[in-house]
N, C-alpha and C. Protein backbone atom coordinates (compact mmCIF):
# COMPACT_ATOMS: atom_id res chain seq x y z
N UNK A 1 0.84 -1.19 0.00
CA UNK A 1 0.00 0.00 0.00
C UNK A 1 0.88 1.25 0.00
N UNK A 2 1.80 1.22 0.99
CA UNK A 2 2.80 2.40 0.85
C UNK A 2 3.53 2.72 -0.44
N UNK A 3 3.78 1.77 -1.45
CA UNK A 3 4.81 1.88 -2.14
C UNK A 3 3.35 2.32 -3.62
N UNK A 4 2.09 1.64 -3.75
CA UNK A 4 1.54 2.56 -4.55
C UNK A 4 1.23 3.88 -4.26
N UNK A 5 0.92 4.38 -2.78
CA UNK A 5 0.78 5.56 -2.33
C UNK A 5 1.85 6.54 -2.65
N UNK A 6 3.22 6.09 -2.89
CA UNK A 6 4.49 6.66 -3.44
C UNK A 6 4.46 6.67 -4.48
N UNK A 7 4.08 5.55 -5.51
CA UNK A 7 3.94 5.92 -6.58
C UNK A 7 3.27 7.63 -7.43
N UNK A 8 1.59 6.75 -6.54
CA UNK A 8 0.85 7.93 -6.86
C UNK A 8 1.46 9.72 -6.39
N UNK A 9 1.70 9.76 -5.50
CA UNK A 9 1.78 10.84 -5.04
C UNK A 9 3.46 11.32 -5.94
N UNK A 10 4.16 10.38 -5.55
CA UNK A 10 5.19 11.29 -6.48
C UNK A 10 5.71 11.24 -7.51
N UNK A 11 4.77 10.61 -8.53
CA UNK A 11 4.22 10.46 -10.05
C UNK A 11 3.20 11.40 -11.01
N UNK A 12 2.92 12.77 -9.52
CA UNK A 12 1.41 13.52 -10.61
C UNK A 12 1.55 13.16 -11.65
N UNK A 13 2.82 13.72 -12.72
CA UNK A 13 2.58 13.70 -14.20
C UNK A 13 1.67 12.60 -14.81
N UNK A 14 1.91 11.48 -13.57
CA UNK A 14 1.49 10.23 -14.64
C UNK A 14 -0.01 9.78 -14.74
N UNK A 15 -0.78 10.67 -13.88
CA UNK A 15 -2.22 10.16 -13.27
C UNK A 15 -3.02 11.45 -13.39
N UNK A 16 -4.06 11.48 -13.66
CA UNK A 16 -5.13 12.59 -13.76
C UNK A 16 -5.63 13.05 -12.02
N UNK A 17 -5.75 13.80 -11.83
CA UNK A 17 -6.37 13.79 -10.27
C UNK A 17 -6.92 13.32 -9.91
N UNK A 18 -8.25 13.41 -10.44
CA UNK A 18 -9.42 12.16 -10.20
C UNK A 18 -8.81 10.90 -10.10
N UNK A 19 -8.18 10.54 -10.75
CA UNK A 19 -7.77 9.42 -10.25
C UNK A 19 -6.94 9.01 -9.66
N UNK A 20 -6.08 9.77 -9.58
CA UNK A 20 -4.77 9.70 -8.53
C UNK A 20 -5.80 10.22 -6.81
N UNK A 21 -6.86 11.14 -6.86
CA UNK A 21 -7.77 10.96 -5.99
C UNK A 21 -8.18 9.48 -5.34
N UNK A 22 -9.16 9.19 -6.45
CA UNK A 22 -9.88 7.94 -6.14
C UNK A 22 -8.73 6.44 -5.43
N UNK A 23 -7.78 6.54 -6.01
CA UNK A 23 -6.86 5.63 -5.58
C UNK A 23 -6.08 5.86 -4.25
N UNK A 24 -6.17 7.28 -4.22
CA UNK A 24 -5.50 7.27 -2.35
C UNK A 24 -6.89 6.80 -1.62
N UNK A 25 -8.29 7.15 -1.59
CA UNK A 25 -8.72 6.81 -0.96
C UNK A 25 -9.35 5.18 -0.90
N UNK A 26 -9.03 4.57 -2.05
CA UNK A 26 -9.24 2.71 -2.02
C UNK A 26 -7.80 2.16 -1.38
N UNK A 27 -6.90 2.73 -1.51
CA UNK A 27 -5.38 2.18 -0.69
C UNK A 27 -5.84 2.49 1.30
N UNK A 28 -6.41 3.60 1.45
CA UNK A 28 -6.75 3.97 2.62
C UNK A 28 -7.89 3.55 3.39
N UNK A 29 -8.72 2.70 2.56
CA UNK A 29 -10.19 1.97 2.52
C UNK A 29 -9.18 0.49 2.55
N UNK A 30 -8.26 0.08 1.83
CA UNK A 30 -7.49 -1.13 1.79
C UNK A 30 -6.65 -1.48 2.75
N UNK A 31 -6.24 -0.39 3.67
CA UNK A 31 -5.18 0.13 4.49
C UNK A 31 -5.88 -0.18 5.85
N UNK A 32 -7.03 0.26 5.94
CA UNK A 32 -7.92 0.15 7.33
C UNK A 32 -8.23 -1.37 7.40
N UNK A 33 -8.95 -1.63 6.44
CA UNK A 33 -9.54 -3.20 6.18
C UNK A 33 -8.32 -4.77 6.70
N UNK A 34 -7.16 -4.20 5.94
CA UNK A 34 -5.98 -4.95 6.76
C UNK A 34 -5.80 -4.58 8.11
N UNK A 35 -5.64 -3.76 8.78
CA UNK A 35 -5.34 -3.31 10.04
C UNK A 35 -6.36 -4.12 10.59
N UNK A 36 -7.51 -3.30 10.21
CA UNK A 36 -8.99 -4.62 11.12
C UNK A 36 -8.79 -5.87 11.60
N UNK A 37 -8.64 -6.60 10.06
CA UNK A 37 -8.67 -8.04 9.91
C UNK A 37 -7.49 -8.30 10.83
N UNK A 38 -6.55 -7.96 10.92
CA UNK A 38 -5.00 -8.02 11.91
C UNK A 38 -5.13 -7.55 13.04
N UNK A 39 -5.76 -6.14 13.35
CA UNK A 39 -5.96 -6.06 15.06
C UNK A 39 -7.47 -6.33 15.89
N UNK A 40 -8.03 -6.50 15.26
CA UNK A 40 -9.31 -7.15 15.97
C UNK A 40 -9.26 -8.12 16.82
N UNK A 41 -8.83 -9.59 16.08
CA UNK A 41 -8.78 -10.52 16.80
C UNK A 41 -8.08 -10.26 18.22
N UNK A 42 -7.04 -9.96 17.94
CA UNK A 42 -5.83 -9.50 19.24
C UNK A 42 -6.88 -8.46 20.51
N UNK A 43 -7.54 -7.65 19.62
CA UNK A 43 -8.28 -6.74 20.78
C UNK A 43 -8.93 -7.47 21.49
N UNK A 44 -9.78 -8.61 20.70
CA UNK A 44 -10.96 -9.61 21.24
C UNK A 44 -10.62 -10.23 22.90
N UNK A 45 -8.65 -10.86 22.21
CA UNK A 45 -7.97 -11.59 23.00
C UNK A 45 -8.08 -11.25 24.24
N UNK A 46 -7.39 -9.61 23.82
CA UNK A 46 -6.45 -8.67 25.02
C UNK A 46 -7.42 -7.91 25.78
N UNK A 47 -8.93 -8.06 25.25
CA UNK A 47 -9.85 -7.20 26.04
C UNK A 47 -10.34 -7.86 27.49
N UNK A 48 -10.88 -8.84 27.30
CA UNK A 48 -10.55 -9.26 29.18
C UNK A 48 -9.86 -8.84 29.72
N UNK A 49 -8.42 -9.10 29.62
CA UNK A 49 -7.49 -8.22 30.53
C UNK A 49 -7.05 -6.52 31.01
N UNK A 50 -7.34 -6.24 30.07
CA UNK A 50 -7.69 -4.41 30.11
C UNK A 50 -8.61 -3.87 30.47
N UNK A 51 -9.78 -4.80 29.87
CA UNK A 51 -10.68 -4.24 31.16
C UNK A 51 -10.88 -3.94 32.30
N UNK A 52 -9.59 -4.64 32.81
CA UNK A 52 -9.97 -4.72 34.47
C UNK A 52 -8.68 -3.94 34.67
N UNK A 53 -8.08 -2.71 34.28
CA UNK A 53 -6.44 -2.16 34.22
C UNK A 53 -7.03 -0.88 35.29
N UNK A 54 -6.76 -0.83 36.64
CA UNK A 54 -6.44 -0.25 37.61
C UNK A 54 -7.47 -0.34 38.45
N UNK A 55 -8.19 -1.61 38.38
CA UNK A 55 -9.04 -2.18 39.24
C UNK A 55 -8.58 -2.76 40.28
N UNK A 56 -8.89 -3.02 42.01
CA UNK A 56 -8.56 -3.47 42.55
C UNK A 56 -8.01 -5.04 42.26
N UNK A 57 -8.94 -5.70 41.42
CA UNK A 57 -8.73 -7.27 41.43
C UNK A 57 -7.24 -7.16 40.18
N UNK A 58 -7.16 -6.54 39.55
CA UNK A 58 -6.13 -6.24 38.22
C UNK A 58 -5.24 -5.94 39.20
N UNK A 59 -4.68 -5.06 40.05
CA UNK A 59 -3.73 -4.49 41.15
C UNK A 59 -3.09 -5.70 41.93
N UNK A 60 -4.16 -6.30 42.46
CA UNK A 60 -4.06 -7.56 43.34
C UNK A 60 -2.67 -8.77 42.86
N UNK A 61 -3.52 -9.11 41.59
CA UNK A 61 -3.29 -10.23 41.00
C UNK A 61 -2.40 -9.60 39.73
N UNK A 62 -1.62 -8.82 39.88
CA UNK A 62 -0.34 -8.79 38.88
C UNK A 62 -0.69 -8.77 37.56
N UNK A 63 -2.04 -7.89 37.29
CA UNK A 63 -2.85 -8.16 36.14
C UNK A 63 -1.62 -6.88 35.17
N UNK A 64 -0.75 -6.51 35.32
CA UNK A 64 0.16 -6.16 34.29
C UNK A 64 0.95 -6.82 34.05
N UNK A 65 1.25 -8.08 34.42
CA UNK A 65 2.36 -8.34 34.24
C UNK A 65 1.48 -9.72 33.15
N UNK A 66 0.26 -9.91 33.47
CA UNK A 66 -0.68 -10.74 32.79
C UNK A 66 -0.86 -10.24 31.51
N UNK A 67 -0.90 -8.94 31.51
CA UNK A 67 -1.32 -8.05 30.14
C UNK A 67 -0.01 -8.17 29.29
N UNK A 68 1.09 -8.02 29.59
CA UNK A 68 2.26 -7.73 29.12
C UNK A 68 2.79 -9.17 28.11
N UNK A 69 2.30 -10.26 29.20
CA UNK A 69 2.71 -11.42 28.37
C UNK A 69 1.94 -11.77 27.42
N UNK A 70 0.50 -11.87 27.79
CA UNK A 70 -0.39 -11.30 26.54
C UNK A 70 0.03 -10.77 25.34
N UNK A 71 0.42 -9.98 25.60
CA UNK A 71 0.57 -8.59 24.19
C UNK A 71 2.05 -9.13 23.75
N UNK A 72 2.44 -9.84 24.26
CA UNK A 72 3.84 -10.21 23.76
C UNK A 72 3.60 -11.39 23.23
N UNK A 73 2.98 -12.32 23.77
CA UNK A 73 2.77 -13.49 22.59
C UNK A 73 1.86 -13.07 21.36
N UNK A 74 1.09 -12.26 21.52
CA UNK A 74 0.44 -11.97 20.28
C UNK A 74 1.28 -11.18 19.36
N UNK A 75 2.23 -10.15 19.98
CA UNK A 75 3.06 -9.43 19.16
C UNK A 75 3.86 -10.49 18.47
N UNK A 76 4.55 -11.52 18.67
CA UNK A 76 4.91 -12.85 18.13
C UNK A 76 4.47 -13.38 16.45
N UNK A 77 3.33 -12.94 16.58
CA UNK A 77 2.28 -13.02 15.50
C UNK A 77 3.09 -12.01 14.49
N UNK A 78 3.29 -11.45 14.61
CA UNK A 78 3.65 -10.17 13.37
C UNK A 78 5.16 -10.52 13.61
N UNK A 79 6.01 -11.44 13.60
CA UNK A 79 7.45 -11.04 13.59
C UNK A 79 7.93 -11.02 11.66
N UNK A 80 6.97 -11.61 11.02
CA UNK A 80 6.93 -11.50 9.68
C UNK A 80 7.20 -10.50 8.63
N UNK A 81 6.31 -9.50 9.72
CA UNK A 81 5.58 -7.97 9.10
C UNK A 81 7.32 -7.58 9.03
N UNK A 82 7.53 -6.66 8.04
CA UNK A 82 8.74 -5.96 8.00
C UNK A 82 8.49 -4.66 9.13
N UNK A 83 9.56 -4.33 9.59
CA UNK A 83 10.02 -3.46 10.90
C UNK A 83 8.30 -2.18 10.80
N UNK A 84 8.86 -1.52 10.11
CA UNK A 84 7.74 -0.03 9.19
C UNK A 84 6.15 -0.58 9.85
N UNK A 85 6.10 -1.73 9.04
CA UNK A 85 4.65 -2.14 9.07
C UNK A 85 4.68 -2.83 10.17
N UNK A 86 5.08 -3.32 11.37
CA UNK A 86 4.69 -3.81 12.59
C UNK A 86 4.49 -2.76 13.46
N UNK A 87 5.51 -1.61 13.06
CA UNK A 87 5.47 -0.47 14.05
C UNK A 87 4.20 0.57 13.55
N UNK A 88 3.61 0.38 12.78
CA UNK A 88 2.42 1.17 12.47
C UNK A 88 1.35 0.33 13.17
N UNK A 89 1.52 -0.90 13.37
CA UNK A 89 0.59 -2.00 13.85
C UNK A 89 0.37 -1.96 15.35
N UNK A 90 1.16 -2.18 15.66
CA UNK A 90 1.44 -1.52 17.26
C UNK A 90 1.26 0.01 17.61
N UNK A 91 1.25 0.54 16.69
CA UNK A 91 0.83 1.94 17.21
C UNK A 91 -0.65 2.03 17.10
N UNK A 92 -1.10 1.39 16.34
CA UNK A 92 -3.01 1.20 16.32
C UNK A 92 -3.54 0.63 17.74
């Protein structure tokens, strides 16, 4: 997605607006749709545990240190993703 978004953008000559338009916003419609499909599940996972983040019973029971390993085996999942695109992933 990044590398047609480069294209487009620093190609004007080669694309009419309209369509150099229409195509940033299906890369950015394409762009969300992956992110979804990739951070959803993980939220699904990781949402029990956050829910309960500065609750007495979360405090008690070391519920950060529960969250942490969490988010680290799932981060596991993306060791694939090249550096750029995991760190945009994790920032969602």
């Amino acid at each position: 997605v990044e590398q047609f978004r480069d294209v487009l953008l620093g190609e004007n000559h080669l694309f009419p607006h309209e369509v150099k338009e229409e195509c940033l916003g299906l890369l950015m419609d394409i762009e969300q749709s992956a992110h979804s499909c990739l951070l959803i599940p993980i939220h699904k996972i990781l949402k029990p545990q956050y829910k309960k983040l500065g609750t007495t019973d979360w405090l008690r029971k070391n519920g950060s240190e529960k969250l942490w390993r969490s988010l680290e085996v799932e981060l596991l999942k993306f060791q694939d993703v090249p550096h750029l695109g995991r760190q945009e992933l994790i920032g969602r």
